[in-house]
Protein backbone atom coordinates (compact mmCIF):
# COMPACT_ATOMS: atom_id res chain seq x y z
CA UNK A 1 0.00 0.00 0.00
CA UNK A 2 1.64 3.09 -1.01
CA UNK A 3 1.41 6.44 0.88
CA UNK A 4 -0.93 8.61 -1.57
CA UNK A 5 -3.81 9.99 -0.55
CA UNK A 6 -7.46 8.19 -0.44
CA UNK A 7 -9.88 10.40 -2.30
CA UNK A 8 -13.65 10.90 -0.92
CA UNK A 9 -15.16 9.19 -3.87
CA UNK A 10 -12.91 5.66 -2.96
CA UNK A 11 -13.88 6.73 0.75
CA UNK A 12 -17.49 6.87 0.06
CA UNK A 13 -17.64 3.83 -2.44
CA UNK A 14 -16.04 1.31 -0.02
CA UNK A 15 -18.05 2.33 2.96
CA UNK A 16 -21.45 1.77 0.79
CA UNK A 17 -20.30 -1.82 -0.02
CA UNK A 18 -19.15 -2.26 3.58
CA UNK A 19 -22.47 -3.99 6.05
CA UNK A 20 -21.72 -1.63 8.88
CA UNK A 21 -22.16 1.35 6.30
CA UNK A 22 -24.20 0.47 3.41
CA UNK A 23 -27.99 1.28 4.65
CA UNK A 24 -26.99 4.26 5.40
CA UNK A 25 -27.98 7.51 3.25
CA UNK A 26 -25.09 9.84 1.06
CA UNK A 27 -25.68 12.69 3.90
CA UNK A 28 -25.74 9.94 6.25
CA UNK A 29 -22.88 8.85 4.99
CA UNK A 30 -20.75 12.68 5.00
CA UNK A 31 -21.85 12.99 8.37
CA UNK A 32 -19.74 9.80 9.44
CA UNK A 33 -17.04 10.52 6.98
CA UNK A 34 -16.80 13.77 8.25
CA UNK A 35 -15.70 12.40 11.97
CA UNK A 36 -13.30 9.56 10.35
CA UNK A 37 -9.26 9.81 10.69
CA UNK A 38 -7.38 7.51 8.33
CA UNK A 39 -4.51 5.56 9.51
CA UNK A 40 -1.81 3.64 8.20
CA UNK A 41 0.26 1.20 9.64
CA UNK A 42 3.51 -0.66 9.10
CA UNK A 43 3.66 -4.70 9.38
CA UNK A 44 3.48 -5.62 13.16
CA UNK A 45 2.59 -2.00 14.21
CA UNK A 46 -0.08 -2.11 16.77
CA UNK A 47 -3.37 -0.41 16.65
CA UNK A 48 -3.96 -0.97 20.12
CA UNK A 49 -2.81 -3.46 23.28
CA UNK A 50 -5.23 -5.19 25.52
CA UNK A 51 -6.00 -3.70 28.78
CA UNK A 52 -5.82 0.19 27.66
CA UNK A 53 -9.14 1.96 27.20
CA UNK A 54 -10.76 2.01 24.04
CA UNK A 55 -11.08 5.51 22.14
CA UNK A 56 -12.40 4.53 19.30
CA UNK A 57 -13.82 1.68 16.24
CA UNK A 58 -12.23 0.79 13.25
CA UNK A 59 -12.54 -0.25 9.54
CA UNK A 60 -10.41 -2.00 7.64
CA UNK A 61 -10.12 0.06 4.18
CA UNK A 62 -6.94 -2.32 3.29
CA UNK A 63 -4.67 -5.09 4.92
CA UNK A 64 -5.25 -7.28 7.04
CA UNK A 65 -4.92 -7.06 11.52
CA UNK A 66 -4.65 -10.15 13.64
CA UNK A 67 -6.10 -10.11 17.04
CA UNK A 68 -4.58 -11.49 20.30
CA UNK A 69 -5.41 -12.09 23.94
CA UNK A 70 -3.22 -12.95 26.43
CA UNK A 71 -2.76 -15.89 28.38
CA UNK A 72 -1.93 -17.05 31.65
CA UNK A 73 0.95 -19.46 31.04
CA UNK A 74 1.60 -18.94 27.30
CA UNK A 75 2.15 -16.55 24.83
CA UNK A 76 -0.65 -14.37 23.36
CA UNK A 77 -3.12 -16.46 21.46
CA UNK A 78 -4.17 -15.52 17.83
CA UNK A 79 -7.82 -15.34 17.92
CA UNK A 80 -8.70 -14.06 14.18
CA UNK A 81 -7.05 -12.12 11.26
CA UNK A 82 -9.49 -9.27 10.33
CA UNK A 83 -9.35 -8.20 6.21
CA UNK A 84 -10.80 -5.40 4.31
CA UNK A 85 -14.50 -4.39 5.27
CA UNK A 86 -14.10 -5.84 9.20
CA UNK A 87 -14.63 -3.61 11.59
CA UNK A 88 -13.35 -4.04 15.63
CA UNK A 89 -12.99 -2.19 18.63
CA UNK A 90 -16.74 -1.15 18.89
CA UNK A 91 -17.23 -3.20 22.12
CA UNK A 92 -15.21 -0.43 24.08
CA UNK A 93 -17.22 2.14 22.13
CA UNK A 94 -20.45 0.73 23.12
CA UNK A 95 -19.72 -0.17 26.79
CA UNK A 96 -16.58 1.83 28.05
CA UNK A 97 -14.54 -0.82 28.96
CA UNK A 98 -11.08 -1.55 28.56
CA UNK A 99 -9.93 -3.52 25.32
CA UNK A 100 -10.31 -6.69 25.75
CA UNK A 101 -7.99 -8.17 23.09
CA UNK A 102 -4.53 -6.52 21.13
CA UNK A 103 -5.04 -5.89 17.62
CA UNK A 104 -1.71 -5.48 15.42
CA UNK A 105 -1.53 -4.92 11.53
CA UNK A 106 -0.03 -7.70 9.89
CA UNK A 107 1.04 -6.49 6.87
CA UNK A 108 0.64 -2.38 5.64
CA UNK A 109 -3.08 -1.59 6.49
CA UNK A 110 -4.77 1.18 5.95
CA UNK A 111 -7.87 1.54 8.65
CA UNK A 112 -10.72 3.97 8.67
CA UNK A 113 -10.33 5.25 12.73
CA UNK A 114 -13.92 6.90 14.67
CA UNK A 115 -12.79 8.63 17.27
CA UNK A 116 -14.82 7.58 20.61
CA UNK A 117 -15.43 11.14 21.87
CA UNK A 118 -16.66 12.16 18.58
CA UNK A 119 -19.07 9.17 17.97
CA UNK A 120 -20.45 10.21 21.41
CA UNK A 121 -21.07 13.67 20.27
CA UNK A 122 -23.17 12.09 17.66
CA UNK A 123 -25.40 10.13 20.13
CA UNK A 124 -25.76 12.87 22.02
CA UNK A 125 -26.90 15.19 19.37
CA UNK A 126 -29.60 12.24 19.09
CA UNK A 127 -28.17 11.73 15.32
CA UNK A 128 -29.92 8.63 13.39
CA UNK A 129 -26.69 8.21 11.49
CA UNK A 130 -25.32 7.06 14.86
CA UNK A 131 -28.21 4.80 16.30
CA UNK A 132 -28.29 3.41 13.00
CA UNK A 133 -24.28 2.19 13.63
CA UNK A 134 -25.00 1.08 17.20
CA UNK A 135 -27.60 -1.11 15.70
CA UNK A 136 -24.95 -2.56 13.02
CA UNK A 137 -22.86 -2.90 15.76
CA UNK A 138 -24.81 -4.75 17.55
CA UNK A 139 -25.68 -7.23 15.01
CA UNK A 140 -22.10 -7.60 14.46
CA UNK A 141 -21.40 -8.79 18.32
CA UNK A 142 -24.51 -11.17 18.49
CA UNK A 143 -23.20 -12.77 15.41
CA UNK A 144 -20.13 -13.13 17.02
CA UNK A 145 -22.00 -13.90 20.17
CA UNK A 146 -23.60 -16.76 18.48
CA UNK A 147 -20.44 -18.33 16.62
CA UNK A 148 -18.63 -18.78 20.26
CA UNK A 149 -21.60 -20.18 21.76
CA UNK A 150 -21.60 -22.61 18.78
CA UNK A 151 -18.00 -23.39 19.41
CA UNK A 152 -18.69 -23.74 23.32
CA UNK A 153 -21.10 -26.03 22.63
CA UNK A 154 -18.72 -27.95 20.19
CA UNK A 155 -16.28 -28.29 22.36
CA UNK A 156 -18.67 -29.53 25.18
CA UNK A 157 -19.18 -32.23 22.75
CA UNK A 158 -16.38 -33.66 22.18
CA UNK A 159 -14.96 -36.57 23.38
CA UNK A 160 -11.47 -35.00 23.86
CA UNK A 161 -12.45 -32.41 26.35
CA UNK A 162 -12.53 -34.68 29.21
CA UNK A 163 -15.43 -35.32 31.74
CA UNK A 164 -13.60 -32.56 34.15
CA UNK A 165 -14.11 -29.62 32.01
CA UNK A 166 -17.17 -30.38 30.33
CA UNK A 167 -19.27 -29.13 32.73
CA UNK A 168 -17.14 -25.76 33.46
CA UNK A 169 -17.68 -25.04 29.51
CA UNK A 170 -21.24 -25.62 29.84
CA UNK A 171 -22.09 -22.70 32.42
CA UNK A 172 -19.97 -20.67 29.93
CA UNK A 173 -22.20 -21.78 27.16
CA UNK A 174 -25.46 -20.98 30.02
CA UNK A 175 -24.12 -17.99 30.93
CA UNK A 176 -23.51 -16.24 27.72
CA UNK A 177 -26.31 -17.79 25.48
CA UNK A 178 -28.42 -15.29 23.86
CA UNK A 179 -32.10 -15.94 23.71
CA UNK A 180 -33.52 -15.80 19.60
């Protein structure tokens, strides 16, 4: 990815295509472009570490990010590798918390960056544009939501988890189950 500029037309055209973006209006649209810092990073550059507080979500416009979390006794864990059109870091937005997960580029990347304090200034002007995002948002963690509970369940399945743990994975999979 070279270092020239990223006109409002490409802006605008891969933010329609994008599912976080695309039901959203051209002055719908501006008004979110309008709050949006682009940001490139270098192979292995972090975007942010786990544990520090989230001020802002992202877009992928190009590249590809891998995300981590930390583990007790081992190394950080690769969780998933994120590519054009994913978006991350909206459960901080949403909720305040800390990250909960490092997210690193893992090649050049070039992300589309909303600024937490300014996304909140859209809220609180009671702008549709952003209720309309915290509704995409929201679909995006209940999808995620889902796919763990399917892997939860998975695991509680099989025959390799052992009788011990088996039940410790279940009351995960009770606890955090979303009712359809």
């Amino acid at each position: 990815m070279s270092g020239e500029p990223i006109t409002l037309e490409q802006i605008i055209s891969f933010l329609l295509d994008c599912p976080m973006f695309g039901h959203l209006d051209p002055n719908e649209l501006s008004r979110v472009v309008h709050i949006m810092q682009v940001q490139r990073l270098r192979d292995e550059q972090f975007v942010f570490r786990e544990g520090e507080q989230g001020d802002g979500w992202y877009v992928i416009f190009g590249g590809q990010v891998a995300v981590t979390k930390r583990q007790e006794v081992a190394p950080e864990r690769e969780i998933a590798v994120l590519e054009t059109g994913a978006c991350f870091g909206e459960m901080s937005i949403l909720d305040g918390s800390l990250r909960s997960a490092s997210v690193r580029a893992v090649e050049e990347t070039i992300l589309f960056r909303f600024p937490r304090n300014s996304f909140e200034r859209l809220l609180r002007e009671e702008n549709i544009v952003a209720y309309k995002l915290v509704v995409e948002m929201s679909k995006v963690l209940c999808s995620r939501q889902r796919r763990l509970t399917a892997q939860l369940s998975e695991l509680i399945q099989d025959q390799q988890l052992g009788s011990s743990l088996a039940p410790r994975v279940g009351a995960i999979v009770d606890e955090t189950t979303v009712s359809e």
